[in-house]
C-alpha atoms as a PDB file:
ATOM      1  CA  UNK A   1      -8.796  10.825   8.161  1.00  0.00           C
ATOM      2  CA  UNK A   2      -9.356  11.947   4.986  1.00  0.00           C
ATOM      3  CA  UNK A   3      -6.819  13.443   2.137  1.00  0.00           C
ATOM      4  CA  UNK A   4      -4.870  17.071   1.614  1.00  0.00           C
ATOM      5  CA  UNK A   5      -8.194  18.963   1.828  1.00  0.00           C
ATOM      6  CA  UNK A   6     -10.910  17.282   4.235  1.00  0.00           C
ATOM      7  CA  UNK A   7      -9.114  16.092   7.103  1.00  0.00           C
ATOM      8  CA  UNK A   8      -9.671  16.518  11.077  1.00  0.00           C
ATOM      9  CA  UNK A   9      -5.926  17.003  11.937  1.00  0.00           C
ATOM     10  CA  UNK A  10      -5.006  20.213  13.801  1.00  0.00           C
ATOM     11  CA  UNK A  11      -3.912  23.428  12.296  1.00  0.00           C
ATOM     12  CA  UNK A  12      -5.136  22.663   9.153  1.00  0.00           C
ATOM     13  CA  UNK A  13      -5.804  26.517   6.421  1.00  0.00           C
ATOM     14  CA  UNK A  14      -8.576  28.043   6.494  1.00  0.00           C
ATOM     15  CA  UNK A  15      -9.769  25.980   3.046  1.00  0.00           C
ATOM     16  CA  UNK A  16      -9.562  22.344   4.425  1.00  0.00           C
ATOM     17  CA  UNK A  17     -12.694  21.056   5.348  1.00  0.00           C
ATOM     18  CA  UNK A  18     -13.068  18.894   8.141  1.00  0.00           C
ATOM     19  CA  UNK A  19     -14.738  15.165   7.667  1.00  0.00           C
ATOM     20  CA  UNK A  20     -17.967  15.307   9.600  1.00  0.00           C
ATOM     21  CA  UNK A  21     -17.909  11.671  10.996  1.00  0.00           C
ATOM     22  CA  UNK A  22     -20.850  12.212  13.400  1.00  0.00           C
ATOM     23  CA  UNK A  23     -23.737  13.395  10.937  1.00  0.00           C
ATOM     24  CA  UNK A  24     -24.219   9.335  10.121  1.00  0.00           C
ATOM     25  CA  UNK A  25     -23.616   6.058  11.447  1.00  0.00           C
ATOM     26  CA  UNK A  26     -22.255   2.988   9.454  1.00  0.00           C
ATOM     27  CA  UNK A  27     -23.076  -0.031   9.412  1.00  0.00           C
ATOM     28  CA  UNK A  28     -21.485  -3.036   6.736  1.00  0.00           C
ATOM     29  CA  UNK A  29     -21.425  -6.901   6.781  1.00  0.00           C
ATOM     30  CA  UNK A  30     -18.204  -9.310   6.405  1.00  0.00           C
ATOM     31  CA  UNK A  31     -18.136 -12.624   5.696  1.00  0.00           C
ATOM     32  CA  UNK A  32     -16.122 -15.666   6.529  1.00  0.00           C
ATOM     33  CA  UNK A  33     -14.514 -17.010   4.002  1.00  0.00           C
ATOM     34  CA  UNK A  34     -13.149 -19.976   5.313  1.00  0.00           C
ATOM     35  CA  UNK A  35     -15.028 -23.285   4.832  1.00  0.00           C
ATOM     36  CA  UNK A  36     -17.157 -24.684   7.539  1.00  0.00           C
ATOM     37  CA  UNK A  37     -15.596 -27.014   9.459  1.00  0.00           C
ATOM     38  CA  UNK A  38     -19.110 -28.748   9.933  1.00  0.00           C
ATOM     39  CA  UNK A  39     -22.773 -28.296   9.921  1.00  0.00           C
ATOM     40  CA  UNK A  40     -22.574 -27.525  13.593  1.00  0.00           C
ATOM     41  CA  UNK A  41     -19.982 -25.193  13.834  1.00  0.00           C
ATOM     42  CA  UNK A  42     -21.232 -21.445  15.116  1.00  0.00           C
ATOM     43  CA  UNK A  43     -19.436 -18.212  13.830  1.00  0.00           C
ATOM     44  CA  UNK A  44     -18.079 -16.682  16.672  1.00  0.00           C
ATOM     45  CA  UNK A  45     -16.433 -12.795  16.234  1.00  0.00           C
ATOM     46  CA  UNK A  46     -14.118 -11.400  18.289  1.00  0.00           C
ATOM     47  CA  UNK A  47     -13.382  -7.523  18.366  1.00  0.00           C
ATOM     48  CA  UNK A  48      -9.708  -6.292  19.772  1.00  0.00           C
ATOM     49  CA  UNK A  49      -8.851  -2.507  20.199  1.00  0.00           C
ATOM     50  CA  UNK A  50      -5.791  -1.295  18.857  1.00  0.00           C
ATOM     51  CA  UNK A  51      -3.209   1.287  19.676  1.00  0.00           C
ATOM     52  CA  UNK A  52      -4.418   4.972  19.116  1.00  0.00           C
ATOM     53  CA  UNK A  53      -8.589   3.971  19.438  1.00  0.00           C
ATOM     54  CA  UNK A  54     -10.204   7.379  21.055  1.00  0.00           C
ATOM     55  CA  UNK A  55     -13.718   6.001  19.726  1.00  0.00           C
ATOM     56  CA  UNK A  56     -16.087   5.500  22.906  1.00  0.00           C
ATOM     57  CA  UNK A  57     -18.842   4.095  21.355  1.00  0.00           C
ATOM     58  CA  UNK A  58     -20.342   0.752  20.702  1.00  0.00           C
ATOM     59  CA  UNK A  59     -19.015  -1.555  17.554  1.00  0.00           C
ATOM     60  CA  UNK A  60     -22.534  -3.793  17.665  1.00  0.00           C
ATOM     61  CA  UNK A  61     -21.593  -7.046  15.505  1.00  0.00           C
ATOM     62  CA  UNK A  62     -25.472  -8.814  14.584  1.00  0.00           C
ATOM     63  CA  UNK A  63     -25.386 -11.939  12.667  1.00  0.00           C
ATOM     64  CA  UNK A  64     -26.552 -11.606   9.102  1.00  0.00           C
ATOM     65  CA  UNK A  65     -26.538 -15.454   8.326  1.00  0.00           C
ATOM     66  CA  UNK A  66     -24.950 -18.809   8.772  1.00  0.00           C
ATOM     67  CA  UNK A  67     -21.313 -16.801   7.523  1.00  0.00           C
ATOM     68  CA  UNK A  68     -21.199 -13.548   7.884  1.00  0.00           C
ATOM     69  CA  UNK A  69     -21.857 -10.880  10.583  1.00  0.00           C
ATOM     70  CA  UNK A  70     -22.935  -7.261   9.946  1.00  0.00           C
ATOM     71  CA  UNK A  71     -20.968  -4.477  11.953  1.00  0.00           C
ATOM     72  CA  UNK A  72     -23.053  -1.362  12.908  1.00  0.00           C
ATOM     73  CA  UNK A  73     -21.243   1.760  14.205  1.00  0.00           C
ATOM     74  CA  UNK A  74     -23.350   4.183  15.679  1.00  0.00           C
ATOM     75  CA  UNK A  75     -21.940   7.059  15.591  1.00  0.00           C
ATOM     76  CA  UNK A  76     -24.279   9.986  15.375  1.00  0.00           C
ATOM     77  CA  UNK A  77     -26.258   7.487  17.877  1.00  0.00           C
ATOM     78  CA  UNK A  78     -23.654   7.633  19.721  1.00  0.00           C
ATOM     79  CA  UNK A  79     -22.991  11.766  19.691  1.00  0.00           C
ATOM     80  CA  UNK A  80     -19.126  10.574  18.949  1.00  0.00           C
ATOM     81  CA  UNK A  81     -17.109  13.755  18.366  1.00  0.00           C
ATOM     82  CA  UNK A  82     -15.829  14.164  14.551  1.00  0.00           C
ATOM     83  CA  UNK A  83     -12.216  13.843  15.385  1.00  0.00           C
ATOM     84  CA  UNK A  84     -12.672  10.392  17.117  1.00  0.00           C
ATOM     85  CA  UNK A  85      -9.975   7.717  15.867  1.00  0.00           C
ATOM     86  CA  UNK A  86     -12.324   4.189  15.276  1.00  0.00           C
ATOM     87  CA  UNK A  87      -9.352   1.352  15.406  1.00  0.00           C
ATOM     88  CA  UNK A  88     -10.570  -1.903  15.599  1.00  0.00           C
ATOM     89  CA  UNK A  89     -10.257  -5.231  14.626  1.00  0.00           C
ATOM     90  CA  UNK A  90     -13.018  -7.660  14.132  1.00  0.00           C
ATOM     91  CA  UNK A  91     -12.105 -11.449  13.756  1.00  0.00           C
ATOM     92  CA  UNK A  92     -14.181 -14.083  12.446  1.00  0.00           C
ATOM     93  CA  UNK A  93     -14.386 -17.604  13.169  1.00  0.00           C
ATOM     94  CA  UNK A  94     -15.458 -21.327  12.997  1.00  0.00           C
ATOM     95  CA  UNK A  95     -15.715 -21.942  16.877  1.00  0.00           C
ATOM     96  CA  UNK A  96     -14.533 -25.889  16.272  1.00  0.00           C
ATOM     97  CA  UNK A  97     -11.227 -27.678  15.665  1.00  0.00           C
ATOM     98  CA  UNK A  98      -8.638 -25.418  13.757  1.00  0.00           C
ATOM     99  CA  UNK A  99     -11.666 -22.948  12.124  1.00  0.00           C
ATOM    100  CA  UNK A 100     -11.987 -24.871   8.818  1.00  0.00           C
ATOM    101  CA  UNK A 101     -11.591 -28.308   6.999  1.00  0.00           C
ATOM    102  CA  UNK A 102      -8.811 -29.922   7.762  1.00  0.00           C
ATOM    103  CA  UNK A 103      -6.586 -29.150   4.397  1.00  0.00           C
ATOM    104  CA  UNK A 104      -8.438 -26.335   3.041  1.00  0.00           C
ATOM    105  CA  UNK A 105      -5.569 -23.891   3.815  1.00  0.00           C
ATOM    106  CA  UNK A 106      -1.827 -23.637   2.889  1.00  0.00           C
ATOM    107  CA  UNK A 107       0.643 -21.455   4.746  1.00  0.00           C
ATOM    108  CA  UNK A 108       3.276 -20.618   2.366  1.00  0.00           C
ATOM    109  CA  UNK A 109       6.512 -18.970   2.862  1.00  0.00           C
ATOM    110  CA  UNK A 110       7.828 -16.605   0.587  1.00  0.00           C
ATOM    111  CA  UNK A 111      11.636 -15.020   0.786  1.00  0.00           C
ATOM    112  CA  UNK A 112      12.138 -12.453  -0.976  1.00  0.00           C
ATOM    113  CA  UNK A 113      16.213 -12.578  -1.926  1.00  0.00           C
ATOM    114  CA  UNK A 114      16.776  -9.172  -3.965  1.00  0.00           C
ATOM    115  CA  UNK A 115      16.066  -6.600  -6.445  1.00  0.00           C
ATOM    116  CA  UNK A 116      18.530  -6.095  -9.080  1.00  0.00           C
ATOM    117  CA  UNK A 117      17.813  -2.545 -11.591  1.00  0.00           C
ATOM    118  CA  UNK A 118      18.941  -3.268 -14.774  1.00  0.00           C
ATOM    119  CA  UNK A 119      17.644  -0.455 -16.635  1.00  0.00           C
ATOM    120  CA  UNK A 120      17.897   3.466 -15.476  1.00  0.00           C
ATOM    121  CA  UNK A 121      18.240   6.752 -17.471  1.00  0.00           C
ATOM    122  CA  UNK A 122      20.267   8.298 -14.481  1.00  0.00           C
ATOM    123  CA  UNK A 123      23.768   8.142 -15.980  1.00  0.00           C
ATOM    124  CA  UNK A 124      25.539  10.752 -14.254  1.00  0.00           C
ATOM    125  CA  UNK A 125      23.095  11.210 -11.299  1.00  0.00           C
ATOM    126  CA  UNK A 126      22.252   8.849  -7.978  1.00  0.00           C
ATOM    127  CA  UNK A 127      19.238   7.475  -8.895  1.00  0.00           C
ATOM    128  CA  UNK A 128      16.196   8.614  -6.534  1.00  0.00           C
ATOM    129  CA  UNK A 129      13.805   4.899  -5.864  1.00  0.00           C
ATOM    130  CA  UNK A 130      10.675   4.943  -4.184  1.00  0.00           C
ATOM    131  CA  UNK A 131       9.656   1.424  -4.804  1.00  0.00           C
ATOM    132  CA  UNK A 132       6.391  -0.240  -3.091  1.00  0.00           C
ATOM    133  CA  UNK A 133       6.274  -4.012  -3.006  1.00  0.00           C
ATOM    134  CA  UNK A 134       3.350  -6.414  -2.659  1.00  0.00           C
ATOM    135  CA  UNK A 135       3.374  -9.983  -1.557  1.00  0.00           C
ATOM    136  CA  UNK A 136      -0.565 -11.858  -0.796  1.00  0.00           C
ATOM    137  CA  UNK A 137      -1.753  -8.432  -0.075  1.00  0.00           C
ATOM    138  CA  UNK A 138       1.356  -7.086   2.640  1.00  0.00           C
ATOM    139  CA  UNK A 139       2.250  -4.015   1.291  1.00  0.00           C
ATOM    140  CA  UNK A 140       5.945  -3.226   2.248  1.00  0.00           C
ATOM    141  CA  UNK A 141       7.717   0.269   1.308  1.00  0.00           C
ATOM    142  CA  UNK A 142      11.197  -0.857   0.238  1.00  0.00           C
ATOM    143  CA  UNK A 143      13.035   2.182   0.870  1.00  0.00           C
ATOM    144  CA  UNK A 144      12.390   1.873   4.486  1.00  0.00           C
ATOM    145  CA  UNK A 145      15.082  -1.538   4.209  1.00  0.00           C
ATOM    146  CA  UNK A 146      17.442   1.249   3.734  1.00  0.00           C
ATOM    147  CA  UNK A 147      19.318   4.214   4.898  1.00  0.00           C
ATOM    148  CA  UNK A 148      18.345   6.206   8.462  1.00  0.00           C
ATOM    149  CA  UNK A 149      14.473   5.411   9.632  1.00  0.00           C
ATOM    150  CA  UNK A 150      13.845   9.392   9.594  1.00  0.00           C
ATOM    151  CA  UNK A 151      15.663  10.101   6.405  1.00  0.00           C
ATOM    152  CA  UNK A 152      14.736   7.370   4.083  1.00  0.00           C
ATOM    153  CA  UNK A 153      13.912   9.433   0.691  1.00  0.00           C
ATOM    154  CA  UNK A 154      17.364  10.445   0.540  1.00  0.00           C
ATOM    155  CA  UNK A 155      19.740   7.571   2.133  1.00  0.00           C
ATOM    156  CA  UNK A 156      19.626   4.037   1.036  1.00  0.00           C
ATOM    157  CA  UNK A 157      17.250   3.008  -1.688  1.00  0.00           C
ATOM    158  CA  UNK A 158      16.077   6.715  -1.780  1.00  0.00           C
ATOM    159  CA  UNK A 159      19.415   8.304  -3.525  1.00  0.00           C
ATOM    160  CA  UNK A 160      21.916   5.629  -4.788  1.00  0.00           C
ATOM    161  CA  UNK A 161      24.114   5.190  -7.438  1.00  0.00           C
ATOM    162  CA  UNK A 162      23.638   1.458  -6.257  1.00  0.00           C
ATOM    163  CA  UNK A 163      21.758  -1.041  -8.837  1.00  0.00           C
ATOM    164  CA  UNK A 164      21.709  -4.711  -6.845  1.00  0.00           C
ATOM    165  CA  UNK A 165      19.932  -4.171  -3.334  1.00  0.00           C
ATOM    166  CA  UNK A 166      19.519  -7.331  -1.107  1.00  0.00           C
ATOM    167  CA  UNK A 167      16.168  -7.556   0.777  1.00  0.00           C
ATOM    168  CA  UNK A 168      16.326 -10.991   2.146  1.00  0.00           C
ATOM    169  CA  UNK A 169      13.216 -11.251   3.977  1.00  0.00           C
ATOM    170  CA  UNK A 170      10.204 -13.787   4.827  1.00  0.00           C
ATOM    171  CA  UNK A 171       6.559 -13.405   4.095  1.00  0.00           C
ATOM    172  CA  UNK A 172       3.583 -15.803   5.197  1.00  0.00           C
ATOM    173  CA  UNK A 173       0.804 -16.066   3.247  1.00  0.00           C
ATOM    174  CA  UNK A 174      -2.525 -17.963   4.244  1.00  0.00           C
ATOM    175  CA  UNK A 175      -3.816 -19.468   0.956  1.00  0.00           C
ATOM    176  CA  UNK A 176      -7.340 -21.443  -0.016  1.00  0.00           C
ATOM    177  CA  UNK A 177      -6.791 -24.281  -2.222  1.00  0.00           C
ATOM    178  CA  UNK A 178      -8.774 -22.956  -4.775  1.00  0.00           C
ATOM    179  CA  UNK A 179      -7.336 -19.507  -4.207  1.00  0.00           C
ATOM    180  CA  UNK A 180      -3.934 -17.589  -5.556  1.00  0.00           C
ATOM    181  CA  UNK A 181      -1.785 -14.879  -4.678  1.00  0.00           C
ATOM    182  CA  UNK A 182       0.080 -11.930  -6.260  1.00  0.00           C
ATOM    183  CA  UNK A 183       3.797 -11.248  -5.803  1.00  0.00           C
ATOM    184  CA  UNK A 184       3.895  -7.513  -7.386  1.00  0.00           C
ATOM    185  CA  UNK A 185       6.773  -4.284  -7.374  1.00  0.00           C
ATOM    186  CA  UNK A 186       6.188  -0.921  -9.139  1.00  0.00           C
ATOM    187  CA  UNK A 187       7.653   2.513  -8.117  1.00  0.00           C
ATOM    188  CA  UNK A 188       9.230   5.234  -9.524  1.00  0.00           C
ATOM    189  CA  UNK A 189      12.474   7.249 -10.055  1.00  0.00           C
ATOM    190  CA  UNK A 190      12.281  10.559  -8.505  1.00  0.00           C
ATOM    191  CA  UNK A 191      12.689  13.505 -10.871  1.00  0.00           C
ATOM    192  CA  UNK A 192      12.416  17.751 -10.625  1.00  0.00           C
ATOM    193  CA  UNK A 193       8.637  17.584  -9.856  1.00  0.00           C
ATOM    194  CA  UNK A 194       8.844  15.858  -6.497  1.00  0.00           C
ATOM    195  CA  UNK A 195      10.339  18.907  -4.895  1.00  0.00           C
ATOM    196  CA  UNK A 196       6.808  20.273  -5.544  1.00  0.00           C
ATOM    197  CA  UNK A 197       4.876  17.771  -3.817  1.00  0.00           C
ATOM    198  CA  UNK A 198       3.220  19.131  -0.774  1.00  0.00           C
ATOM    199  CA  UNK A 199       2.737  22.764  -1.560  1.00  0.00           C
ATOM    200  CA  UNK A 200      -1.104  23.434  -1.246  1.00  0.00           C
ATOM    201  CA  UNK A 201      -3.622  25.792  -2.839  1.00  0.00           C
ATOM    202  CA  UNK A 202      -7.136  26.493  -2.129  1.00  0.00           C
ATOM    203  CA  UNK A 203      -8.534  24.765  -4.682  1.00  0.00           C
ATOM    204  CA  UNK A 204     -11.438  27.417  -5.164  1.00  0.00           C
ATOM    205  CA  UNK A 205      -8.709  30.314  -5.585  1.00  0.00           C
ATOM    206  CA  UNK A 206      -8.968  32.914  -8.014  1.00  0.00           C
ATOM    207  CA  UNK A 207      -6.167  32.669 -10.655  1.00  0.00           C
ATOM    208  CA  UNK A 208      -4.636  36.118  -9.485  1.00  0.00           C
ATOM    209  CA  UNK A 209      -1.145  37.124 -10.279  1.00  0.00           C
ATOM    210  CA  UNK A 210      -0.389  35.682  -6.648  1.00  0.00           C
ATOM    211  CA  UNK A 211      -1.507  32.062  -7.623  1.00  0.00           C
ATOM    212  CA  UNK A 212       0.171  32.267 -10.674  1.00  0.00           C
ATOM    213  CA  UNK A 213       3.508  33.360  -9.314  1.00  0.00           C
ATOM    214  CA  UNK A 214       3.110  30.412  -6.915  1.00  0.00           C
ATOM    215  CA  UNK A 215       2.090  27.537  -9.527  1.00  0.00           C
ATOM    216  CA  UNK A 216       5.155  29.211 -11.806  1.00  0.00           C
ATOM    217  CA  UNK A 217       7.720  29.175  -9.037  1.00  0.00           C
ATOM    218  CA  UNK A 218       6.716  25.692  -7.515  1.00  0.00           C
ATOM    219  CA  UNK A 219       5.773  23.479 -10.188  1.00  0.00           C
ATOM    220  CA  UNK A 220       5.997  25.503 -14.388  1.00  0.00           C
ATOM    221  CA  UNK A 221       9.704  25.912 -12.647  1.00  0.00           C
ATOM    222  CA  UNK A 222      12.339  25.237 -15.272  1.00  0.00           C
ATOM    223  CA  UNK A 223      15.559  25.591 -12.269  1.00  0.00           C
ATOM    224  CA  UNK A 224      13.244  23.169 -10.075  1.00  0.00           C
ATOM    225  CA  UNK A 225      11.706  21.107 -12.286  1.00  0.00           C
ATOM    226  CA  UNK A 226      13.033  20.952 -15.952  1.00  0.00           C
ATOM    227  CA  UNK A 227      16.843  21.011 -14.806  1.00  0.00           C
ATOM    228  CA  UNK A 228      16.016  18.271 -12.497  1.00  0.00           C
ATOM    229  CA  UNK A 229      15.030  15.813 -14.635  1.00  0.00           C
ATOM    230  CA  UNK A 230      11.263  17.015 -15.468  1.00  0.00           C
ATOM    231  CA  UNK A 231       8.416  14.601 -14.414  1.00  0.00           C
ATOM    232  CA  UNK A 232       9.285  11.344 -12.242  1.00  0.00           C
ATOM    233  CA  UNK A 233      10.019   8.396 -14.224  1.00  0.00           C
ATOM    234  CA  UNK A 234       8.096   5.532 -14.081  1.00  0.00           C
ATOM    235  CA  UNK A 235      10.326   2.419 -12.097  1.00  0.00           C
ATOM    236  CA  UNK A 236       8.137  -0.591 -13.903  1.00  0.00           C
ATOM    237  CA  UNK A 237       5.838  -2.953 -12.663  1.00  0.00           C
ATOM    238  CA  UNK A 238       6.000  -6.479 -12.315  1.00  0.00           C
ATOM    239  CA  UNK A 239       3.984  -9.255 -10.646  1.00  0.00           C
ATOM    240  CA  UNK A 240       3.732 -12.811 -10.649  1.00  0.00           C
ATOM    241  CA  UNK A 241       0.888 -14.743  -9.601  1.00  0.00           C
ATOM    242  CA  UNK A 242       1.088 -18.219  -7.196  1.00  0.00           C
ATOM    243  CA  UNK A 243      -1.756 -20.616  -6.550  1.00  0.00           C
ATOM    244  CA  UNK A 244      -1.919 -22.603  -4.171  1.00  0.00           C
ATOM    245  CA  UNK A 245       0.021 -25.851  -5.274  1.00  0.00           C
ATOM    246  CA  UNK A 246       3.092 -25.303  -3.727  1.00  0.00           C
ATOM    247  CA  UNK A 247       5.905 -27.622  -3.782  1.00  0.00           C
ATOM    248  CA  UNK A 248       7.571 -28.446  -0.172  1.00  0.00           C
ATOM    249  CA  UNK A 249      10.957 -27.455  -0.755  1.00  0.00           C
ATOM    250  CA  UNK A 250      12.256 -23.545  -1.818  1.00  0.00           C
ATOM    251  CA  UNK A 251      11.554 -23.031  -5.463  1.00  0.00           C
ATOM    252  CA  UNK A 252      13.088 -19.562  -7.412  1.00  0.00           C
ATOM    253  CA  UNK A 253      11.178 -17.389  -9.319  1.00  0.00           C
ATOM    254  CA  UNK A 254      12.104 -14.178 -11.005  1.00  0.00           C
ATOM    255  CA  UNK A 255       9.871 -11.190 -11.504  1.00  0.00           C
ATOM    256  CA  UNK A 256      10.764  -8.398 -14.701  1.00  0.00           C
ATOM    257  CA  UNK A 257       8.406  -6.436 -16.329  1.00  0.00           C
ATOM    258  CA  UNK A 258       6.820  -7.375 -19.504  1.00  0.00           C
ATOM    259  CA  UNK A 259       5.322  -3.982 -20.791  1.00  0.00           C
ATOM    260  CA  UNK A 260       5.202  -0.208 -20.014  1.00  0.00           C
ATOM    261  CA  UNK A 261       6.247   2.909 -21.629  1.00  0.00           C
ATOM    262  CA  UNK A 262       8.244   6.091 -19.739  1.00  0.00           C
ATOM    263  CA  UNK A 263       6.312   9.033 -21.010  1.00  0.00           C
ATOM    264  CA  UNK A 264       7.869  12.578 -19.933  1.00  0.00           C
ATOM    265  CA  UNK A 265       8.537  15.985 -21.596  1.00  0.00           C
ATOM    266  CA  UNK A 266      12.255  16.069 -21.248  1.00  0.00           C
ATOM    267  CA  UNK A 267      14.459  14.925 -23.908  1.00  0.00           C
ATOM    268  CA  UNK A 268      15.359  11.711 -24.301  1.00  0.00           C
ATOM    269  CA  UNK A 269      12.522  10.730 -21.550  1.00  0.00           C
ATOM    270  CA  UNK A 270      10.559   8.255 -23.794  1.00  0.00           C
ATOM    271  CA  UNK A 271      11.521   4.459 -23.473  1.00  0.00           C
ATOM    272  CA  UNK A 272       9.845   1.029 -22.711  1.00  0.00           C
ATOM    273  CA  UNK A 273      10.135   0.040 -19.317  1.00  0.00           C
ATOM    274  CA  UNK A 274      10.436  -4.327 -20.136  1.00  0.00           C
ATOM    275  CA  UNK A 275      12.734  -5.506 -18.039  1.00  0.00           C
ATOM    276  CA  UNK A 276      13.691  -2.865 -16.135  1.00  0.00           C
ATOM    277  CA  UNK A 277      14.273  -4.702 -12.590  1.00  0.00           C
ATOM    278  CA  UNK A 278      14.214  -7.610 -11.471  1.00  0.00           C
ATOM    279  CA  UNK A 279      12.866  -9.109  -8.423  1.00  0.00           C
ATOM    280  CA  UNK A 280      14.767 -12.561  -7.071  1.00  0.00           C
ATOM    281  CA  UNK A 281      12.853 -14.872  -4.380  1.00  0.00           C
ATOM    282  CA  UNK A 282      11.870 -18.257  -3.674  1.00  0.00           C
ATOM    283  CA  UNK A 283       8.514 -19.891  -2.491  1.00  0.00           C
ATOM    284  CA  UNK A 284       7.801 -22.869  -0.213  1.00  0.00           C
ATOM    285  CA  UNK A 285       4.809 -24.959   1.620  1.00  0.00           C
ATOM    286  CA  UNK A 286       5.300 -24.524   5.047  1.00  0.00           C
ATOM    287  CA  UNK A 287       1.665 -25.891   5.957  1.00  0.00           C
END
């Protein structure tokens, strides 16, 4: 799909260049990383189309070796239009008994309780949180816990004079014994420069007075920007990370940030970010 300026969605200016899918095809090999159940067990693959697939063309898994599979996609082969949508999955497995040695994996439940700020510069204001949380590589968007589904960057999380914000749900994780995994938040506090985000420019424009009066009104805009706060501030980050030695029953943990510096032009902008939230949850061995 692409970013701002080479994309192949409709109605696009006149200065975003469209990806050009079909001048190559791709090919790249995955590999099972699950131990072999035994010497005679086969890796089987298994590909599922999901919702939104307008790609007509063949997904040709070959074996590579005794683990791992390469995935060819022949798309100029193929004479696949540019603005096809490719959504597939591929699954790999051990074709005997559960797909690995008995043992070699722990399913482990993590429940996430709540995220308390304790530190924010927004004393007379509602503080504006985007805040993104990770947990074994699920990405989760917490403002989306809060406020109207189509409205979500200003109800809830997304303009609050609220500090303590209960989130009080489950994760699963899949973890190899020798493995770990990462329990991580960052985000930010919005400030005057958001209400510039989205406003493109031909990147190859001539700085003309009509540029200028655009990047002055939209962004060098001291009524939009400076009297709103300036930059965004930066929200913290903090992660944990869990191996694989779980105990059976719920144990707490608490996540705050150990380091970080807020670095913006407005006064008073400047400050360490340690413990500036924390995150409350508990971990268990379900499996």
């Amino acid at each position: 799909d692409g970013g701002a300026f080479n994309n192949n969605r409709p109605n696009q200016p006149g200065f975003v260049h469209p990806v050009k899918m079909a001048t190559k095809n791709y090919s790249f090999t995955v590999s099972n990383s699950l131990p072999r159940p035994s010497a005679n067990a086969e890796l089987k693959y298994q590909i599922i189309t999901q919702k939104g697939n307008t790609y007509t063309g063949d997904v040709i898994c070959a074996l590579a070796n005794d683990s791992s599979y390469t995935i060819n996609i022949p798309w100029k082969d193929n004479n696949i239009a540019d603005t096809a949508v490719l959504a597939k999955t591929i699954y790999l497995y051990w074709n005997e008994g559960i797909g690995t040695v008995q043992g070699a994996v722990s399913e482990v439940k993590i429940s996430v309780k709540k995220l308390k700020i304790l530190h924010t510069r927004d004393f007379l204001n509602r503080g504006e949180f985007r805040v993104f949380m990770d947990i074994g590589g699920n990405w989760v968007f917490l403002n989306e816990m809060y406020g109207t589904a189509d409205n979500i960057l200003t109800r809830g999380m997304g303009k609050t004079a609220k500090r303590n914000f209960k989130i009080n749900k489950d994760f699963t994780v899949y973890v190899l014994k020798q493995d770990s995994f990462r329990v991580y938040v960052t985000g930010w506090e919005a400030d005057g420069i958001e209400g510039s985000f989205g406003h493109l420019i031909d990147p190859q424009s001539v700085c003309d007075p009509a540029v200028k009066k655009i990047i002055n009104k939209e962004i060098v805009s001291i009524s939009k920007v400076a009297m709103h706060g300036c930059l965004d501030d930066n929200f913290g980050e903090g992660y944990n990370y869990h191996n694989a030695q779980i105990p059976n029953t719920p144990t707490s943990y608490i996540m705050l940030p150990n380091k970080g510096r807020n670095e913006d032009l407005c006064p008073c902008a400047k400050y360490k970010l340690e413990k500036s939230f924390k995150l409350m949850y508990t971990i268990e061995k379900v499996n």
